[in-house]
N, C-alpha and C. Protein backbone atom coordinates (compact mmCIF):
# COMPACT_ATOMS: atom_id res chain seq x y z
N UNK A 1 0.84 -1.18 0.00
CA UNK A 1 0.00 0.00 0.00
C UNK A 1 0.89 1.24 0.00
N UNK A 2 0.84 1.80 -0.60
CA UNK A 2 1.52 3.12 -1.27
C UNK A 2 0.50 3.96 -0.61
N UNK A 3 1.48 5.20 0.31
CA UNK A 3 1.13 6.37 1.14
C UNK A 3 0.39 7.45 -0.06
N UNK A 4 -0.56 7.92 0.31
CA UNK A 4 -0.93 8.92 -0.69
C UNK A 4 -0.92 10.19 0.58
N UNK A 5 -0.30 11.49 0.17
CA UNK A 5 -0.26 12.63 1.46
C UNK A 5 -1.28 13.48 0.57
N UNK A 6 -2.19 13.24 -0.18
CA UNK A 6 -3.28 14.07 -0.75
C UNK A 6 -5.04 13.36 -0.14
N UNK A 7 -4.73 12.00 -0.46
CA UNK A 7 -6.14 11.73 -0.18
C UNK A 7 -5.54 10.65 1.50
N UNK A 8 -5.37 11.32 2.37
CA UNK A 8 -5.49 10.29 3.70
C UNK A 8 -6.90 9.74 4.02
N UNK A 9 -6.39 8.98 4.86
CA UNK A 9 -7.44 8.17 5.44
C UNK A 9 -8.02 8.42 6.50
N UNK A 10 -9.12 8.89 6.57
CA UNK A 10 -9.63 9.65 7.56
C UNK A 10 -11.17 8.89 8.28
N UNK A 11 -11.48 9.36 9.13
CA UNK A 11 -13.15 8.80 9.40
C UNK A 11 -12.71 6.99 10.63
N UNK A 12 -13.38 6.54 10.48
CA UNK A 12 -13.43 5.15 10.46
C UNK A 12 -12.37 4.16 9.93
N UNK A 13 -12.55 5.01 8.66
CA UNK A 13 -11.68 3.90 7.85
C UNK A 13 -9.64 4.34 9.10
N UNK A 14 -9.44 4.94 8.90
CA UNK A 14 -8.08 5.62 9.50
C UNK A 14 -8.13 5.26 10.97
N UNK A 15 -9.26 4.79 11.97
CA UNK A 15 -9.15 4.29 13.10
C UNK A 15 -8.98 2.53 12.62
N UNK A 16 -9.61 1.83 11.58
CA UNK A 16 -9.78 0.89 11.50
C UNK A 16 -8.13 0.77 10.43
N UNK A 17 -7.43 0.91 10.14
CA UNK A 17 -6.41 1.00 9.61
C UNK A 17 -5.43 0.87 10.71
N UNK A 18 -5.41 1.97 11.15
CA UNK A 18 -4.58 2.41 12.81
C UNK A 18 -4.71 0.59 13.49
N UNK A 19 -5.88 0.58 13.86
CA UNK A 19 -6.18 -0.74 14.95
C UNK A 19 -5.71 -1.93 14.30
N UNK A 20 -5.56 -1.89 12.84
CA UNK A 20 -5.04 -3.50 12.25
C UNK A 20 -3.54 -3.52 12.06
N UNK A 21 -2.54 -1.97 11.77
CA UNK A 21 -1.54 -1.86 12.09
C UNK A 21 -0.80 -2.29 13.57
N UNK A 22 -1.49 -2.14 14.56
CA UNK A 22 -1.55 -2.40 15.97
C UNK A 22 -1.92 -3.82 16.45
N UNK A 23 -2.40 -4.36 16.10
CA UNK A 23 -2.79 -5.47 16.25
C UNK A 23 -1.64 -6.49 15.64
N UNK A 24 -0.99 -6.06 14.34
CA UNK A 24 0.56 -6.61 13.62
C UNK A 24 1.69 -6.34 14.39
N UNK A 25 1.42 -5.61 15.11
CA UNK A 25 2.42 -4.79 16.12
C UNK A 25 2.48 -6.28 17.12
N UNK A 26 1.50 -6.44 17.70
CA UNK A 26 1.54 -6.49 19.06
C UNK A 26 1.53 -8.72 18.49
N UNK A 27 1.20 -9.11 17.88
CA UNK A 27 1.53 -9.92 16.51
C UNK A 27 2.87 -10.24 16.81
N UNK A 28 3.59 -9.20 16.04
CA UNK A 28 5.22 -9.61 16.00
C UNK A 28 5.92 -9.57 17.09
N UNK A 29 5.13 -8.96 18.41
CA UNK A 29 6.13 -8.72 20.09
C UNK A 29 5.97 -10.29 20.71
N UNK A 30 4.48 -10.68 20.20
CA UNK A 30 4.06 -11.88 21.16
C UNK A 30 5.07 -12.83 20.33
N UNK A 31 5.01 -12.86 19.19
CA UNK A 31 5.97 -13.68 18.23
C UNK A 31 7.37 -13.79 18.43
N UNK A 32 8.59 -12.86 18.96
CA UNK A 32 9.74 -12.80 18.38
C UNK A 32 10.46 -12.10 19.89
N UNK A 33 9.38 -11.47 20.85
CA UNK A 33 10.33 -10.88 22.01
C UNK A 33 9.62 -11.35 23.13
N UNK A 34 10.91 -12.73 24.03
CA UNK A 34 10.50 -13.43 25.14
C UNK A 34 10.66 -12.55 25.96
N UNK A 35 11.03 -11.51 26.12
CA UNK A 35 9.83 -10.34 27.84
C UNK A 35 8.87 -10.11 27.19
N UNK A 36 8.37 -10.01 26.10
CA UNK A 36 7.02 -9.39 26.04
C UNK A 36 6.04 -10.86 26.30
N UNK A 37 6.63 -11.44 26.18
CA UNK A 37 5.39 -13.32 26.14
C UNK A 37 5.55 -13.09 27.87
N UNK A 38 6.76 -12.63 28.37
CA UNK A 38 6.79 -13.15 29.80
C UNK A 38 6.18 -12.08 30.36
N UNK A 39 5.91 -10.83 30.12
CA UNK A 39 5.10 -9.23 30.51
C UNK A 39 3.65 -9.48 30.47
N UNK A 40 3.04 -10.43 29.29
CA UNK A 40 2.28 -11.08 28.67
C UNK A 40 1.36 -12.14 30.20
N UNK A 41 2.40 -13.08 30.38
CA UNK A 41 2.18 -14.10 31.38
C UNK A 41 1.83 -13.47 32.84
N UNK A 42 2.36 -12.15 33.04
CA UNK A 42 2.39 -11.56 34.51
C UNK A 42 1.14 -10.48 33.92
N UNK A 43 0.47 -10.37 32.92
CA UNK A 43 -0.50 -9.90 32.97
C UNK A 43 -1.74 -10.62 33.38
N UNK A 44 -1.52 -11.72 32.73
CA UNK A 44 -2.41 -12.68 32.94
C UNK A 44 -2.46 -13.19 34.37
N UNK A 45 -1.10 -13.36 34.77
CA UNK A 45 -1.39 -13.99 36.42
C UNK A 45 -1.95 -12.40 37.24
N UNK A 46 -1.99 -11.52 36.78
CA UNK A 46 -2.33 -10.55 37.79
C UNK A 46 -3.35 -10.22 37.99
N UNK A 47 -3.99 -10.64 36.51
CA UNK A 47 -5.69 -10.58 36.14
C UNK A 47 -6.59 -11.64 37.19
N UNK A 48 -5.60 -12.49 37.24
CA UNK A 48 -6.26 -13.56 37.61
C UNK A 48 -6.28 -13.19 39.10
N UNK A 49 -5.37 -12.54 39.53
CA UNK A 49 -5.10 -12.54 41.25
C UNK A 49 -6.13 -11.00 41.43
N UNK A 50 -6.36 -10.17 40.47
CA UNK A 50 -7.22 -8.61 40.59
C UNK A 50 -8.68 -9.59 41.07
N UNK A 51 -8.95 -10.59 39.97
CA UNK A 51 -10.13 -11.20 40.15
C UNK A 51 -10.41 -12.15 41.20
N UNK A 52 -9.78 -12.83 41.77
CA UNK A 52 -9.82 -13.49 43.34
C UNK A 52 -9.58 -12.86 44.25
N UNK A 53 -8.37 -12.21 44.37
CA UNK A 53 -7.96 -12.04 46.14
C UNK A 53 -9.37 -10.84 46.57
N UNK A 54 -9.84 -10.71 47.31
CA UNK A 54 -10.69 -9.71 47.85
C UNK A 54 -9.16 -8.58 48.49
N UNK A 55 -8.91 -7.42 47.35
CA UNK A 55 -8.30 -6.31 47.97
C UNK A 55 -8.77 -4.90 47.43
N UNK A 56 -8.81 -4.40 48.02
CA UNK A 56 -9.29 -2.95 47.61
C UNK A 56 -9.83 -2.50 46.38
N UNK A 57 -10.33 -1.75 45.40
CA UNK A 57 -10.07 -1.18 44.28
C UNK A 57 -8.89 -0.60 44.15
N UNK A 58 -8.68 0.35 44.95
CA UNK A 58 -7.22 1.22 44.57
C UNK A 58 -6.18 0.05 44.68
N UNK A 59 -5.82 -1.23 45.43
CA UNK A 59 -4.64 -2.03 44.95
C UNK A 59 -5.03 -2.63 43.73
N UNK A 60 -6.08 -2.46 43.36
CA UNK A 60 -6.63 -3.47 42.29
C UNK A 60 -6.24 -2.45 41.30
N UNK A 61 -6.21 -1.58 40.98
CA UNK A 61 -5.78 -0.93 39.66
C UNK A 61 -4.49 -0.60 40.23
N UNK A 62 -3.99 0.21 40.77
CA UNK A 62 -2.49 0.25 41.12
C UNK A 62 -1.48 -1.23 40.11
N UNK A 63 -2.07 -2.24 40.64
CA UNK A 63 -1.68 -3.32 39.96
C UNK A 63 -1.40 -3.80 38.60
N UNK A 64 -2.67 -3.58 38.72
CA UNK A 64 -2.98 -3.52 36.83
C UNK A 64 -1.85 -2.19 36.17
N UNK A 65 -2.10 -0.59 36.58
CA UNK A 65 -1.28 -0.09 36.31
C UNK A 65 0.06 -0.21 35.83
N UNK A 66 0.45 -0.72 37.15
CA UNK A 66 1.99 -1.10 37.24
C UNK A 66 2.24 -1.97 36.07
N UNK A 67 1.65 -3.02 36.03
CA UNK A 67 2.14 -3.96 34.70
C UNK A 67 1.74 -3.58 33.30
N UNK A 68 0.92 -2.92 33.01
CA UNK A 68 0.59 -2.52 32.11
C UNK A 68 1.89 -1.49 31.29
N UNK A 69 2.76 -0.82 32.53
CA UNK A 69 3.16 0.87 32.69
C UNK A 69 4.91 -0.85 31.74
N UNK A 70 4.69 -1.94 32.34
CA UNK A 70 6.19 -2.43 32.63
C UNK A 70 6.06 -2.90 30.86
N UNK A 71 4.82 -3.46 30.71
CA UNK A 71 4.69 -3.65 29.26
C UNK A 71 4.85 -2.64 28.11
N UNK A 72 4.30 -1.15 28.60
CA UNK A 72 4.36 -0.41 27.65
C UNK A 72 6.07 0.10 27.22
N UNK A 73 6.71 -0.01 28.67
CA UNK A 73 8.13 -0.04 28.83
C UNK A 73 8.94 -0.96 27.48
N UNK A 74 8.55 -2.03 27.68
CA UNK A 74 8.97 -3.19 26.83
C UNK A 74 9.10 -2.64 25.39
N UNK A 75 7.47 -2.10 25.07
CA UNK A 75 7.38 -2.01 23.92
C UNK A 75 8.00 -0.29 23.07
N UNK A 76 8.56 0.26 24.27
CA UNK A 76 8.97 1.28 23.80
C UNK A 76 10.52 0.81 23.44
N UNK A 77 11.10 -0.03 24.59
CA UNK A 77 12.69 -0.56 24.05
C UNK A 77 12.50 -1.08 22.91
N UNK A 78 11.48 -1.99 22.67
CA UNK A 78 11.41 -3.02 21.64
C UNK A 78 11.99 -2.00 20.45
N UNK A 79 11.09 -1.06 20.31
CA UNK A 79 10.78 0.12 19.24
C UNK A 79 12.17 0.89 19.13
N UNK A 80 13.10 0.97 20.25
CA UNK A 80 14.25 1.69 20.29
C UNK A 80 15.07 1.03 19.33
N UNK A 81 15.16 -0.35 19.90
CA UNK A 81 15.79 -1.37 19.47
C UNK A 81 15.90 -1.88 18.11
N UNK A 82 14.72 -2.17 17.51
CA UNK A 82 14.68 -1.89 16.03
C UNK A 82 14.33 -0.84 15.29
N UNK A 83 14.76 0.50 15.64
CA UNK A 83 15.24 1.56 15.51
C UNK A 83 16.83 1.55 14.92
N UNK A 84 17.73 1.51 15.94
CA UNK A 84 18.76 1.41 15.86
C UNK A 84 19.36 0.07 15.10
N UNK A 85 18.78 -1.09 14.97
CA UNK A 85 19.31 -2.03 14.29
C UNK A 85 18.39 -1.85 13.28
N UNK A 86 17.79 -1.18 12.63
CA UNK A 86 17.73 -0.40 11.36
C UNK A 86 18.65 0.61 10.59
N UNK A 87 19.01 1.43 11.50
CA UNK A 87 20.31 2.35 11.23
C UNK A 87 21.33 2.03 11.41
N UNK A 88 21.70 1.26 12.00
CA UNK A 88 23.24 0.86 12.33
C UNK A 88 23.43 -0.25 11.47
């Protein structure tokens, strides 16, 4: 698909574009980078522990937060990373 900078993609179509780009994204992290499968796994066990243990709301998102904040971390190195082993 060849960029056109006259007719963009706008409306719907440009969120629904955006979300399938993102979805390839997150595709190739689960695929090819073992912290993100293992960021992945501690999401899941945390989900699981938000939904049993009887603790607060505020530890209950604090939680979620936190791992969420460690994943987005990941995926910003990831992004550094093949950055630079693009240019270099």
């Amino acid at each position: 698909m060849q960029f056109d900078n006259v007719n963009k993609p706008s409306g719907i179509n440009r969120v629904f574009l955006a979300f399938k780009n993102s979805q390839r994204a997150f595709k190739w992290l689960a695929k090819n980078e073992a912290a993100f499968k293992q960021e992945l796994l501690l999401l899941a066990l945390s989900l699981t522990i938000i939904s049993i243990w009887q603790i607060g709301i505020y530890e209950k998102v604090m939680l979620l937060i936190s791992v969420l904040f460690v994943i987005f971390a990941e995926i910003v190195n990831t992004a550094i990373e093949a950055t630079i082993d693009r240019v270099g």
